[in-house]
Protein backbone atom coordinates (compact mmCIF):
# COMPACT_ATOMS: atom_id res chain seq x y z
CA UNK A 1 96.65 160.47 0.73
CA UNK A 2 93.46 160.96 -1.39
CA UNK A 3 90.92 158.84 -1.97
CA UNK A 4 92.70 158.19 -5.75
CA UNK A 5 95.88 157.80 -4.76
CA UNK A 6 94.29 154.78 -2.05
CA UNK A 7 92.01 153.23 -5.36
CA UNK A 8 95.66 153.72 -7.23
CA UNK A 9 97.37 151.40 -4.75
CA UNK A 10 94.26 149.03 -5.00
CA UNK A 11 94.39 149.30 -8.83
CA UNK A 12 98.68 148.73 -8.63
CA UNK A 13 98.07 145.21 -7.17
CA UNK A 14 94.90 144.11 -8.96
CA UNK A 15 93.00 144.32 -5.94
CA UNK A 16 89.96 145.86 -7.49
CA UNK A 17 87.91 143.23 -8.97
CA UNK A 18 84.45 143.72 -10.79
CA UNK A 19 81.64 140.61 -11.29
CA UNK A 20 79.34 139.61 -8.78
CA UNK A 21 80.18 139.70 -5.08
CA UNK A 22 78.50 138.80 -1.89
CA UNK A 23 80.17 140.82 0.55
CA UNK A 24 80.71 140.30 4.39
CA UNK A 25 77.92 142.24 5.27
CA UNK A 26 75.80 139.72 2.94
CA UNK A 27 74.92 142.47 0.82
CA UNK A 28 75.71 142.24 -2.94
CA UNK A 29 78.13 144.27 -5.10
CA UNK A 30 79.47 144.61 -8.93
CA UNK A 31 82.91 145.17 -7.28
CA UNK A 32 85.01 143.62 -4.42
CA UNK A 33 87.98 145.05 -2.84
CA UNK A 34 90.91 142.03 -2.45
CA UNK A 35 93.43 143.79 0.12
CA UNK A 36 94.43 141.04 0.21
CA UNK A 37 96.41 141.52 -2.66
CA UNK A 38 97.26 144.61 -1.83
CA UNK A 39 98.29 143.03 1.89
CA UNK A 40 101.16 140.24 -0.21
CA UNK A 41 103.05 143.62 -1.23
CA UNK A 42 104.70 145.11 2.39
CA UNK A 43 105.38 148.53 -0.15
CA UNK A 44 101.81 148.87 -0.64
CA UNK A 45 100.97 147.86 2.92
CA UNK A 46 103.28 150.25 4.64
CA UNK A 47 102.31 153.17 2.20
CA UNK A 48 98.82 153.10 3.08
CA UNK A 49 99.08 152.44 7.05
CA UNK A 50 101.35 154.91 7.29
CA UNK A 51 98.55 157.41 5.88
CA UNK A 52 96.43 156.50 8.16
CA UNK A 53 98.54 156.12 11.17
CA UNK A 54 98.81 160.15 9.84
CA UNK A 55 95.22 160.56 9.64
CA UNK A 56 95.10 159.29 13.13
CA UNK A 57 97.62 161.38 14.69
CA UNK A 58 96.06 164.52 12.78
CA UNK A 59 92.42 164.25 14.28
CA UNK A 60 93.95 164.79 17.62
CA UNK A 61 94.80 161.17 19.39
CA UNK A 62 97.85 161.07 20.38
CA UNK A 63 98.16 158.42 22.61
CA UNK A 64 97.25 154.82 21.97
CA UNK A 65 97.98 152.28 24.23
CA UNK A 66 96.62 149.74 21.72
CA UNK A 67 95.61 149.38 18.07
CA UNK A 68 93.16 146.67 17.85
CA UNK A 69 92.31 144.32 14.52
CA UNK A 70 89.14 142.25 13.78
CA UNK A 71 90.55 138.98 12.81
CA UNK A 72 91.43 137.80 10.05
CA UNK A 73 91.12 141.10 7.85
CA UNK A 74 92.32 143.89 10.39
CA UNK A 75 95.19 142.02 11.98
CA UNK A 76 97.50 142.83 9.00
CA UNK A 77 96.33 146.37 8.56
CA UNK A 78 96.23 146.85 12.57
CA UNK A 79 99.63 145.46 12.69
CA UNK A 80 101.54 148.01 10.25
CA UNK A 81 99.37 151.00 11.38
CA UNK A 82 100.33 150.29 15.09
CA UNK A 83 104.03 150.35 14.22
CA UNK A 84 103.58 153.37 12.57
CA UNK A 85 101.42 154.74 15.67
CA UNK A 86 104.34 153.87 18.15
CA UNK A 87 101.47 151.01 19.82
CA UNK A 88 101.39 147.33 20.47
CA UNK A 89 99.23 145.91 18.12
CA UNK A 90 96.55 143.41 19.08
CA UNK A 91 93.51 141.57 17.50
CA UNK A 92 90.00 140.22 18.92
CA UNK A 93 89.38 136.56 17.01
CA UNK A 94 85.93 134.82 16.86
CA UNK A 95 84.36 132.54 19.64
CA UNK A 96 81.35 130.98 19.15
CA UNK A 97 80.55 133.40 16.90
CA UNK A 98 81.73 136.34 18.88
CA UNK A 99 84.83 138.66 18.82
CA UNK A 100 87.16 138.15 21.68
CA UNK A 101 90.04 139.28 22.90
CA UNK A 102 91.75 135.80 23.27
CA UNK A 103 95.18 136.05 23.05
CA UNK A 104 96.03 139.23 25.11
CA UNK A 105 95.02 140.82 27.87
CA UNK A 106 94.57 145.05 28.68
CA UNK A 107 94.07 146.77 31.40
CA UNK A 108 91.03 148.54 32.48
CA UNK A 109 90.64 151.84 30.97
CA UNK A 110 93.12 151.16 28.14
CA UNK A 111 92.74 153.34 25.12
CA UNK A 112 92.50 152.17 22.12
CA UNK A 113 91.88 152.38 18.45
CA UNK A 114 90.62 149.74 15.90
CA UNK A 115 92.07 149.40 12.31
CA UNK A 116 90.00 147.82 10.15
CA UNK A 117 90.88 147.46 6.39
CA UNK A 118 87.31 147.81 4.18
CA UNK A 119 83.95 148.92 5.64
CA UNK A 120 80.84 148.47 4.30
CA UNK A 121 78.41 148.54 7.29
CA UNK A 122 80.55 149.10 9.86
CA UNK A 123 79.24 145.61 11.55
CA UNK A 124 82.77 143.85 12.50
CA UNK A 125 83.69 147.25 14.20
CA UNK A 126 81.13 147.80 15.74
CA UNK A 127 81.31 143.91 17.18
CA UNK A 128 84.86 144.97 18.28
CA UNK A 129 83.67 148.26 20.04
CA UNK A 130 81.19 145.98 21.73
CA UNK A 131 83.96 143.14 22.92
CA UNK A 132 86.15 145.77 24.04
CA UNK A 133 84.31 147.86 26.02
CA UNK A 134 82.66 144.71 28.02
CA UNK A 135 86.52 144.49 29.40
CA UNK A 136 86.54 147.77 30.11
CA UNK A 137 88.36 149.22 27.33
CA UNK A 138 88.21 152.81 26.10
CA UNK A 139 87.50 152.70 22.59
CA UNK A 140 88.65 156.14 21.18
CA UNK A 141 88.15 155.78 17.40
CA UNK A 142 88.12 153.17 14.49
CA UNK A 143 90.70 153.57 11.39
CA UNK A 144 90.27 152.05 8.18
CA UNK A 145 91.82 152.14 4.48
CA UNK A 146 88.73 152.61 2.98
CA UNK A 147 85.22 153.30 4.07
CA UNK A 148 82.97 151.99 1.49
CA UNK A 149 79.70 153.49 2.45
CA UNK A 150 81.16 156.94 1.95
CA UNK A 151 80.01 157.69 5.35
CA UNK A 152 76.98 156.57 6.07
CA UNK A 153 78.14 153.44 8.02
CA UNK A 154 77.80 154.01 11.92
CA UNK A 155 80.41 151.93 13.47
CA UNK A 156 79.45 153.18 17.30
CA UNK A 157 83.05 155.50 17.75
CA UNK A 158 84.20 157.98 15.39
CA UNK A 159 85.60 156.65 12.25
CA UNK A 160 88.91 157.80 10.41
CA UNK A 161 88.79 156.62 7.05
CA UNK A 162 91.78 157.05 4.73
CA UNK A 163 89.32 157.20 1.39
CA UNK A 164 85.50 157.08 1.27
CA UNK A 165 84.38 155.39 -1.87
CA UNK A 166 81.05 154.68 -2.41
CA UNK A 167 80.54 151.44 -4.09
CA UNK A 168 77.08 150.40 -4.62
CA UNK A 169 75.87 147.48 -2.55
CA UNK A 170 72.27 145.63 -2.70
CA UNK A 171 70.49 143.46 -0.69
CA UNK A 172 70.41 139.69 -2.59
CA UNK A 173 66.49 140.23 -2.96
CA UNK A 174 66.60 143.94 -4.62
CA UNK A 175 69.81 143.17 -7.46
CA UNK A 176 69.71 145.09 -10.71
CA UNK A 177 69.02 142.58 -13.44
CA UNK A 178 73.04 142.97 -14.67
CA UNK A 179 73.69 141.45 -11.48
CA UNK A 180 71.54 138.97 -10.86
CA UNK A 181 72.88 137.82 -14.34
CA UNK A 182 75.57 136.86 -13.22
CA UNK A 183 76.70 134.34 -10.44
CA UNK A 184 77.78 135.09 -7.13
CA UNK A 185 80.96 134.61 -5.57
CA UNK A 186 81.70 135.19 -1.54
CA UNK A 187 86.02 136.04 -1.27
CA UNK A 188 85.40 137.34 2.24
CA UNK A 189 86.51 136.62 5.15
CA UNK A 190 83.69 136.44 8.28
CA UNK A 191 83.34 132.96 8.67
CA UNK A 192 86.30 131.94 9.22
């Protein structure tokens, strides 16, 4: 898939929103990306995990013995990808602040690739990375649906993004005056 054919799922379930958002990375932005909505629609779901399960098998992994998600927005993504990769799917969950792998348990050495659904530092995959390989995982890659920095995030393992789309992003001290016009509103997901 291209990068417009990705936005043109976004668009298709009204999943691009503009305004004033304060992102999970705590940076600032005209426009959020709800997967969510694009997440309520399995169609939409499976058409764009199935791309990147694609893109995945294309750059040369071929076996996975697990596809990882960062609770709460990579288990859905992670999920469908996984199915599509042949691999039990799996996701690492916060604990006292830090990503864990709670639920499940891998053996030493295991490969694996996280699915993440937006990046825009690359900071919840990189936490993963960093969970994971204190178990002794071997983190091969990181997947996601779109990479929002247009590559310039470093998430610590290769990254396989399905579109880059650079969307501007600000720290809350540096906003354009359009933006600091109007309020902020935080639809993410980290704290929970």
């Amino acid at each position: 898939m291209k990068t417009e054919e990705v936005l043109a799922v976004f668009e298709s379930a009204g999943a691009i929103m503009h305004g004033h958002f304060i992102l999970t990375s705590g940076l600032r932005s005209p426009m959020f990306l709800q997967k969510a909505r694009v997440f309520m629609h399995p169609d939409k779901t499976e058409t764009l995990c199935s791309a990147l399960a694609e893109k995945i098998r294309a750059s040369g992994l071929d076996r996975i013995d697990y596809v990882v998600g960062p609770a709460v927005g990579g288990i859905i993504p992670a999920y469908e990808t996984s199915r599509h990769l042949g691999a039990p799917a799996i996701w690492v969950e916060r604990e006292d602040g830090k990503f864990k792998l709670r639920r499940f348990e891998i053996e030493e050495g295991a490969r694996v690739v996280i699915i993440e659904d937006i990046v825009t530092t690359g900071l919840s995959i990189r936490e993963t990375v960093e969970s994971l390989r204190e178990i002794g995982a071997n983190v091969l890659a990181a997947g996601c649906l779109i990479d929002r920095s247009a590559g310039a995030a470093d998430v610590g393992v290769p990254l396989i993004a399905l579109a880059q789309y650079a969307v501007p992003a600000y720290p809350a001290d540096q906003l354009p005056p359009e933006l600091a016009a109007i309020p902020a509103v935080k639809p993410g997901s980290r704290n929970l």
